[in-house]
C-alpha atoms as a PDB file:
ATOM      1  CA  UNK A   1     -19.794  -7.221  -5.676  1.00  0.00           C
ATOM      2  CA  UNK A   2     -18.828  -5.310  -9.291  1.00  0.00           C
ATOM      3  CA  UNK A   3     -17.208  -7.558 -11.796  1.00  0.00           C
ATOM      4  CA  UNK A   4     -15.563  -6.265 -14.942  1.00  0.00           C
ATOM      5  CA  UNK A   5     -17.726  -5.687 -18.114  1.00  0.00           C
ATOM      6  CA  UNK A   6     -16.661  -8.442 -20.754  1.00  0.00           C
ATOM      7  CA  UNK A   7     -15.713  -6.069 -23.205  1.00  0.00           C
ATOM      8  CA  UNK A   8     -13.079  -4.174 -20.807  1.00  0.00           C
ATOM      9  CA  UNK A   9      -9.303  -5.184 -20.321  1.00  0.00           C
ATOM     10  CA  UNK A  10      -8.463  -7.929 -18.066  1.00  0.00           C
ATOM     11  CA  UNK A  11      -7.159  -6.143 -14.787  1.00  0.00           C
ATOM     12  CA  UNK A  12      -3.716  -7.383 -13.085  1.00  0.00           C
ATOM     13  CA  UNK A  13      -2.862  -6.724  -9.189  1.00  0.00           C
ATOM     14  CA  UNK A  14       1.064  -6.905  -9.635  1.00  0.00           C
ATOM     15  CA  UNK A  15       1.399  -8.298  -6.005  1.00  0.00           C
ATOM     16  CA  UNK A  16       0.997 -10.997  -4.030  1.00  0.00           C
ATOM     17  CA  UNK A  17      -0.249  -8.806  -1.032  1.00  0.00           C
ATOM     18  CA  UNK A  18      -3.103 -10.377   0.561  1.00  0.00           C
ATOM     19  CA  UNK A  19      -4.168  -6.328   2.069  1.00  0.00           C
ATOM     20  CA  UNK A  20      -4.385  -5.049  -1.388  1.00  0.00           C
ATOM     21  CA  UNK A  21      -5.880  -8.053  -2.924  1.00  0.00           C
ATOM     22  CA  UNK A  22      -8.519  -7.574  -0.216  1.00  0.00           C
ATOM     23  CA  UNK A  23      -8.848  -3.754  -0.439  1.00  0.00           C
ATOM     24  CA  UNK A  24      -9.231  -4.705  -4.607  1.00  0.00           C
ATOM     25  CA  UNK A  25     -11.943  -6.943  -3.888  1.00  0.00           C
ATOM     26  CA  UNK A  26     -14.019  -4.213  -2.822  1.00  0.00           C
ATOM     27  CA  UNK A  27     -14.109  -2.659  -6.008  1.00  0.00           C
ATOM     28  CA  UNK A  28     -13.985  -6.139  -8.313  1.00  0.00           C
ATOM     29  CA  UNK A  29     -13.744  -9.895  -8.151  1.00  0.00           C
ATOM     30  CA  UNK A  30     -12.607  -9.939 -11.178  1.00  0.00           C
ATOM     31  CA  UNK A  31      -8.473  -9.589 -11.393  1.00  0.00           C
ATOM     32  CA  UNK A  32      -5.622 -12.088 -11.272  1.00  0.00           C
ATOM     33  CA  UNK A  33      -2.840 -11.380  -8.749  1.00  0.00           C
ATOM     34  CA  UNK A  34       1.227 -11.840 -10.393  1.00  0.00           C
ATOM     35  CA  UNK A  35       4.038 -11.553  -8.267  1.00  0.00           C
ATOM     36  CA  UNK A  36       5.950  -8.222  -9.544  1.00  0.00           C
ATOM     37  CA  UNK A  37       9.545  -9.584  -7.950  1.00  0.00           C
ATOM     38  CA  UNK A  38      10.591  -6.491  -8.096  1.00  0.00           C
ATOM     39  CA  UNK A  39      13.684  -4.837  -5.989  1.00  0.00           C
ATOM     40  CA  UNK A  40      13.323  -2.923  -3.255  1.00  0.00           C
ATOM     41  CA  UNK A  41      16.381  -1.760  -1.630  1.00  0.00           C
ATOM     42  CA  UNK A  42      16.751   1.444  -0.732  1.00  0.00           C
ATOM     43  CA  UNK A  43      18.434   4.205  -2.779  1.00  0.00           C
ATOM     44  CA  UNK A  44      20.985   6.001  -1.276  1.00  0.00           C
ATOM     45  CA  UNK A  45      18.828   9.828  -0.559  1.00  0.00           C
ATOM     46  CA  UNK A  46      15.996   8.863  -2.060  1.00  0.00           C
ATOM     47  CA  UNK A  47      13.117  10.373  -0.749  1.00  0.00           C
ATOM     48  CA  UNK A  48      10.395   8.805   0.521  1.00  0.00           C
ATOM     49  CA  UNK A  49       7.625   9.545  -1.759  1.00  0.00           C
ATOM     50  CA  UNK A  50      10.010   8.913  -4.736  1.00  0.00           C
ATOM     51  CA  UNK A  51      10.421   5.718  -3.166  1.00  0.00           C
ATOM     52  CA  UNK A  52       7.063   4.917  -3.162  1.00  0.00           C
ATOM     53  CA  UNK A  53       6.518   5.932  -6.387  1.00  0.00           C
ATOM     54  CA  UNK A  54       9.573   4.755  -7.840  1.00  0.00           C
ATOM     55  CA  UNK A  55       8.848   0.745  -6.417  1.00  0.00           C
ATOM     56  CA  UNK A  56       4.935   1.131  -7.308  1.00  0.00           C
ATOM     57  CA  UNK A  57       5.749   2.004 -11.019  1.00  0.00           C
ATOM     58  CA  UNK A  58       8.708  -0.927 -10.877  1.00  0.00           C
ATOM     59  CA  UNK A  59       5.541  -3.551  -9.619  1.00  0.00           C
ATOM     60  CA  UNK A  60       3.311  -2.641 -12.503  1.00  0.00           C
ATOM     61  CA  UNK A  61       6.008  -2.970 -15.143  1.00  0.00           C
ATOM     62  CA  UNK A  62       7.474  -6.069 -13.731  1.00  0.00           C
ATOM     63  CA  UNK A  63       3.645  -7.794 -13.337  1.00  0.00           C
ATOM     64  CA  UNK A  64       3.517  -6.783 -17.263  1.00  0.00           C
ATOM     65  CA  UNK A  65       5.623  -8.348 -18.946  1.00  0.00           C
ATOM     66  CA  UNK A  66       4.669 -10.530 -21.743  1.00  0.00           C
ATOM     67  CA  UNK A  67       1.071  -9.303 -20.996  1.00  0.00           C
ATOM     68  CA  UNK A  68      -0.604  -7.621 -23.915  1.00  0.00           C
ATOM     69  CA  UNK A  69      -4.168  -5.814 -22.900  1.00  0.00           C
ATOM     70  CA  UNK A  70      -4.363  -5.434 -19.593  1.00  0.00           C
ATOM     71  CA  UNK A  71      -4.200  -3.324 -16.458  1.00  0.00           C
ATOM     72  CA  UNK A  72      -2.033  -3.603 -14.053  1.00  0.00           C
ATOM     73  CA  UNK A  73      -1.939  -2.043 -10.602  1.00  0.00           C
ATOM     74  CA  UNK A  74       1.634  -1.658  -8.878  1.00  0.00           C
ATOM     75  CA  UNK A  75       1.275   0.092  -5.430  1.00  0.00           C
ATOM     76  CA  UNK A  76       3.681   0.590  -2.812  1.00  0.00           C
ATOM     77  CA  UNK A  77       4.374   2.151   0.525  1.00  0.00           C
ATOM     78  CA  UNK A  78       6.662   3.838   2.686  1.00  0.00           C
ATOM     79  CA  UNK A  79       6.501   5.365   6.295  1.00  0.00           C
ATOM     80  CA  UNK A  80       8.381   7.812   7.082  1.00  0.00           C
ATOM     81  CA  UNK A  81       9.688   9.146  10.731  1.00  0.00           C
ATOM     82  CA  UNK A  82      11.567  12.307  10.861  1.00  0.00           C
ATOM     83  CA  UNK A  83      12.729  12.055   7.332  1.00  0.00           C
ATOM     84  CA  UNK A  84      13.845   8.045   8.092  1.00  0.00           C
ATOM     85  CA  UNK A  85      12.256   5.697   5.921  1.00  0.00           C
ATOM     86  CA  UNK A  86      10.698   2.801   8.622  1.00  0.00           C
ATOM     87  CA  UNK A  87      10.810  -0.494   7.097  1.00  0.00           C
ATOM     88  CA  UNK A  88       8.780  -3.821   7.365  1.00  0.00           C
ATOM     89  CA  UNK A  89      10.187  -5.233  11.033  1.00  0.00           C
ATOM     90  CA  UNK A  90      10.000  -9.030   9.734  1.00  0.00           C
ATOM     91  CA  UNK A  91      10.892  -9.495  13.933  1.00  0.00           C
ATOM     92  CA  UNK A  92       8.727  -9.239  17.112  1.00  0.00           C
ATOM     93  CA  UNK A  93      11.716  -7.583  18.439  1.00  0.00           C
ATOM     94  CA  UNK A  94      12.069  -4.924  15.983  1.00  0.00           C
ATOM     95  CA  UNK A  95       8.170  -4.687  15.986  1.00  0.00           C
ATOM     96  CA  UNK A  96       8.531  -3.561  19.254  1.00  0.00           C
ATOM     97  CA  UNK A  97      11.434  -1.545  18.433  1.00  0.00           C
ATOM     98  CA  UNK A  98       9.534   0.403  15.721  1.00  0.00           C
ATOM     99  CA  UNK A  99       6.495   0.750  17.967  1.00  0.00           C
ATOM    100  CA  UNK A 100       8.469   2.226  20.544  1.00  0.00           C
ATOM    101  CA  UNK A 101       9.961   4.971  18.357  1.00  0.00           C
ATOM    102  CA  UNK A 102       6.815   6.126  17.340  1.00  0.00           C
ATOM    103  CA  UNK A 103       5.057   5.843  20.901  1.00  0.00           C
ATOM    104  CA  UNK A 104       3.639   9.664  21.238  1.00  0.00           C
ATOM    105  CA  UNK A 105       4.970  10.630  17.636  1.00  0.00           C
ATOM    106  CA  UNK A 106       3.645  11.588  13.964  1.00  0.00           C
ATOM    107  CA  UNK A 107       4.195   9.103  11.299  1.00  0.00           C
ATOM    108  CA  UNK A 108       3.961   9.855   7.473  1.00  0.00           C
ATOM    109  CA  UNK A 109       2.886   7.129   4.947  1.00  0.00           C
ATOM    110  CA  UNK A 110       3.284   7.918   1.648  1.00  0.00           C
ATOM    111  CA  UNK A 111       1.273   5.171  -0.244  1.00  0.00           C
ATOM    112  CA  UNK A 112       1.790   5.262  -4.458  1.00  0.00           C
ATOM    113  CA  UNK A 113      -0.366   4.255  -7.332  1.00  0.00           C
ATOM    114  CA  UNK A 114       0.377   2.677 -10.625  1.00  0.00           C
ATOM    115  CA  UNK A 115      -1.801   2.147 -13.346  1.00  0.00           C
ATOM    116  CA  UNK A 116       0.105   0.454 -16.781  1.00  0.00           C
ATOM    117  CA  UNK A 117      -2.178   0.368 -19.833  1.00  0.00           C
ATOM    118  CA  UNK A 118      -0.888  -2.215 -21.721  1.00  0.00           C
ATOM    119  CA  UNK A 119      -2.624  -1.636 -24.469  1.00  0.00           C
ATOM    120  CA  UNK A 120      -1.205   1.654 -25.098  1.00  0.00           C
ATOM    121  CA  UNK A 121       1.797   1.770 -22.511  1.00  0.00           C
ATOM    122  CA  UNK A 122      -0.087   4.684 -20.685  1.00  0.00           C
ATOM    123  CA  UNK A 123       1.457   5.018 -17.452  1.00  0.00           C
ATOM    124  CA  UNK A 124      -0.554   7.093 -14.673  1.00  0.00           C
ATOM    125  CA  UNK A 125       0.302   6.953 -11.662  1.00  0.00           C
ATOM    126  CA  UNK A 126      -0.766   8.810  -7.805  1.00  0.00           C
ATOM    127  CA  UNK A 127       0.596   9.510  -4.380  1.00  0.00           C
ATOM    128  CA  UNK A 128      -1.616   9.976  -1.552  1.00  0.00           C
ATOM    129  CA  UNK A 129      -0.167  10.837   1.916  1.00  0.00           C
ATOM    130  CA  UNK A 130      -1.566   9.828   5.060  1.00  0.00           C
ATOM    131  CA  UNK A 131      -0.380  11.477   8.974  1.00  0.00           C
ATOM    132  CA  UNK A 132      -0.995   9.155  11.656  1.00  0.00           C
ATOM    133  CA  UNK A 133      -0.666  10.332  15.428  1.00  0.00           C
ATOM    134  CA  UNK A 134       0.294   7.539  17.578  1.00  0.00           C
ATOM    135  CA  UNK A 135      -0.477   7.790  21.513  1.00  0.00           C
ATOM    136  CA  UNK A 136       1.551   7.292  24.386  1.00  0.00           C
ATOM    137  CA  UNK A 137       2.206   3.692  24.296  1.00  0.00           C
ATOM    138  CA  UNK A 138       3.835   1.725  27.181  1.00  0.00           C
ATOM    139  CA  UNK A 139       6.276  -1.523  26.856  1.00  0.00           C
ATOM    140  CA  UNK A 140       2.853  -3.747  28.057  1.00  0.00           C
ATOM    141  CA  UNK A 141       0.954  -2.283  25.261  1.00  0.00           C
ATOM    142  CA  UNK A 142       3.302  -2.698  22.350  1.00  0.00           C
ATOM    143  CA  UNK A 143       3.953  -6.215  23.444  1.00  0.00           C
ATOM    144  CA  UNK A 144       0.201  -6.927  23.713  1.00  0.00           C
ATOM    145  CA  UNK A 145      -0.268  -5.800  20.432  1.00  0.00           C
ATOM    146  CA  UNK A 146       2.206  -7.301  19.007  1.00  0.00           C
ATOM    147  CA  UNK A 147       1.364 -11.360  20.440  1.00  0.00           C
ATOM    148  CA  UNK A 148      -2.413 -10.418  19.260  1.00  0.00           C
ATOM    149  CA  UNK A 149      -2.076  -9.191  15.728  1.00  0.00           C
ATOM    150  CA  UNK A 150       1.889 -10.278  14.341  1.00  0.00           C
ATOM    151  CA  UNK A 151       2.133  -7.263  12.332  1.00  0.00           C
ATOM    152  CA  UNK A 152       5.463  -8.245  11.101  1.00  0.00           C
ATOM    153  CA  UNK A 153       4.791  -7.598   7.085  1.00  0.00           C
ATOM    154  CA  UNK A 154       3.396  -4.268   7.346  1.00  0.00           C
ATOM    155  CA  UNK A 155       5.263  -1.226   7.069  1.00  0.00           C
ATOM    156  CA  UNK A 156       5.289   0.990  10.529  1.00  0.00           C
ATOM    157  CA  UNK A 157       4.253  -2.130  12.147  1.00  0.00           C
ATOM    158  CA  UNK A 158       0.567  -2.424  12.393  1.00  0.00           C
ATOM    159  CA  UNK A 159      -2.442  -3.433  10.886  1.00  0.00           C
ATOM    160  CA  UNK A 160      -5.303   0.108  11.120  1.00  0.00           C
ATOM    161  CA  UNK A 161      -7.825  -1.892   9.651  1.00  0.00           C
ATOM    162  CA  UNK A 162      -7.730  -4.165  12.768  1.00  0.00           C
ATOM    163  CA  UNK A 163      -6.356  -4.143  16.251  1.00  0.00           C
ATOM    164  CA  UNK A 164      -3.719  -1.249  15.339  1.00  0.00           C
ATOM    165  CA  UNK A 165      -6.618   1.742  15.290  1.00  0.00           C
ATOM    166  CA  UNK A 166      -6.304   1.103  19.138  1.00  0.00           C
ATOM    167  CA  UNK A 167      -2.672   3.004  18.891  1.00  0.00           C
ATOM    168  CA  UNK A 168      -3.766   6.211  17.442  1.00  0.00           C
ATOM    169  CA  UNK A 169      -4.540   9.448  18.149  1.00  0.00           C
ATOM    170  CA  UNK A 170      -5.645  10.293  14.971  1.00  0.00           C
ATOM    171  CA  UNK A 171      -5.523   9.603  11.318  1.00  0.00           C
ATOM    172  CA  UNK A 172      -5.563  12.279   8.455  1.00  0.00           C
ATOM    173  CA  UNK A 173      -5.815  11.532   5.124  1.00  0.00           C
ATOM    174  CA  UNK A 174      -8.532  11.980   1.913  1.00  0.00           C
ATOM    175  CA  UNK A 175      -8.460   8.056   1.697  1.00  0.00           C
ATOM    176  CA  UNK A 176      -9.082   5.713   4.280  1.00  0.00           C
ATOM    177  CA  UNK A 177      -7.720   2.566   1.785  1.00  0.00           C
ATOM    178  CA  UNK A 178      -4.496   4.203   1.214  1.00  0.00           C
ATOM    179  CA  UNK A 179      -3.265   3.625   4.695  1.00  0.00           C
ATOM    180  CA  UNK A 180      -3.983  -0.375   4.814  1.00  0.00           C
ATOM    181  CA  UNK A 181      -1.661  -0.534   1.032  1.00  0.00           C
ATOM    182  CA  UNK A 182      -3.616   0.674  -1.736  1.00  0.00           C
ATOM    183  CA  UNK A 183      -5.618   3.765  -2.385  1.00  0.00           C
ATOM    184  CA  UNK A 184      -9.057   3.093  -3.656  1.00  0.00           C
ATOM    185  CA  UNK A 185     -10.469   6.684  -4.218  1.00  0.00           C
ATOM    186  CA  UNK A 186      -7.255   7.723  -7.071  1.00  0.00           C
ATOM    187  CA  UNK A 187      -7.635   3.525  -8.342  1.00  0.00           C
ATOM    188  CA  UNK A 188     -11.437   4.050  -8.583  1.00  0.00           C
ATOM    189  CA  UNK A 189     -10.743   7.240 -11.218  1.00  0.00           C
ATOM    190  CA  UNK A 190      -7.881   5.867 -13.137  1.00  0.00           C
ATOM    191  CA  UNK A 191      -9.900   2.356 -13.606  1.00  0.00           C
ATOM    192  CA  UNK A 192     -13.001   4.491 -14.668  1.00  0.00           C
ATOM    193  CA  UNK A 193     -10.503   6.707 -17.389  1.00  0.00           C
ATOM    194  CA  UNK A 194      -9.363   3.456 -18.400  1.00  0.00           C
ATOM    195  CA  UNK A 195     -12.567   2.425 -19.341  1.00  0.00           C
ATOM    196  CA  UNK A 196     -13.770   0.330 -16.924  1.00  0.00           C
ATOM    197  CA  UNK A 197     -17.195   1.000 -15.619  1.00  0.00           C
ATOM    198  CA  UNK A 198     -17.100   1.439 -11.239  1.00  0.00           C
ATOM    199  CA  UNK A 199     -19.941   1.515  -9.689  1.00  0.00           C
END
């Protein structure tokens, strides 16, 4: 596994996410993880993407202050049915609900980036946007799922990188990482703009 060269920035994950710390991980060891407590209602027509965007910026700035020389990641996503904005169920029972809704339908993730450069303020930032095709699912099925894998934290109520690939159709996207919380491809570049070497 990469670690950080000793003469680069230390690197922040501004969230306590175990996914992204995970999907991070595969790029470096080397980062500290700071809980961004950070907001995240919903604003009143806000678009998804801008919501994405909006929260992932919000994380990095939060998980920087007081820091000096650092980057720090915010991400965030939302999924998106029809325009409505589907939220972390927290519940088996709205899970299920949320499952149910998008038996047979096409869901849209939109999954944003934030790099802060504290060393400069620098903010750059991405949005990458994933379609997911669920399948016909039945009552049995969703249930199933649901006792096996408690996806109850992640947005649109499943987990692709494990037992939730089972409920798809299909999956289109440039980045496979984007859809489990954090996109690795657009990280990858900014981290290597910022100076730090990857591979």
């Amino acid at each position: 596994m990469n670690s950080l060269a000793s003469t680069s920035p230390r690197l922040v994950l501004g969230s306590t996410s175990r996914y992204r710390a995970e999907l991070l991980r595969r790029l470096t060891a080397d980062f500290e993880q700071r809980a961004p407590g950070t907001d995240e209602s919903v604003l009143a027509g806000e678009a998804p993407t801008t919501r994405a965007l909006r929260l992932a910026i919000a994380k990095a700035e939060a998980a920087a202050d007081g820091l000096h020389d650092v980057l720090v990641i915010g991400s965030d996503q939302v999924a998106e049915l029809d325009g409505r904005i589907l939220d972390k169920p927290g519940t088996a029972a709205r899970a299920h609900a949320q499952l149910t809704t998008c038996s047979g339908r096409e869901v849209h993730f939109h999954t944003a980036l934030c790099l802060l450069d504290t060393r400069n303020g620098n903010r750059h930032t991405h949005v990458d946007h994933t379609r997911v095709c669920f399948r016909a699912l039945s009552a049995t099925e969703i249930a199933r799922y649901i006792e096996r894998e408690q996806p109850l934290d992640c947005a649109g109520s499943f987990k692709c990188e494990a037992l939730g690939i089972s409920l798809f159709e299909s999956i289109d996207n440039r980045d496979p990482s984007a859809l489990i919380g954090l996109p690795l491809i657009a990280l990858a570049r900014l981290l290597r703009a910022a100076g730090i070497e990857l591979p």
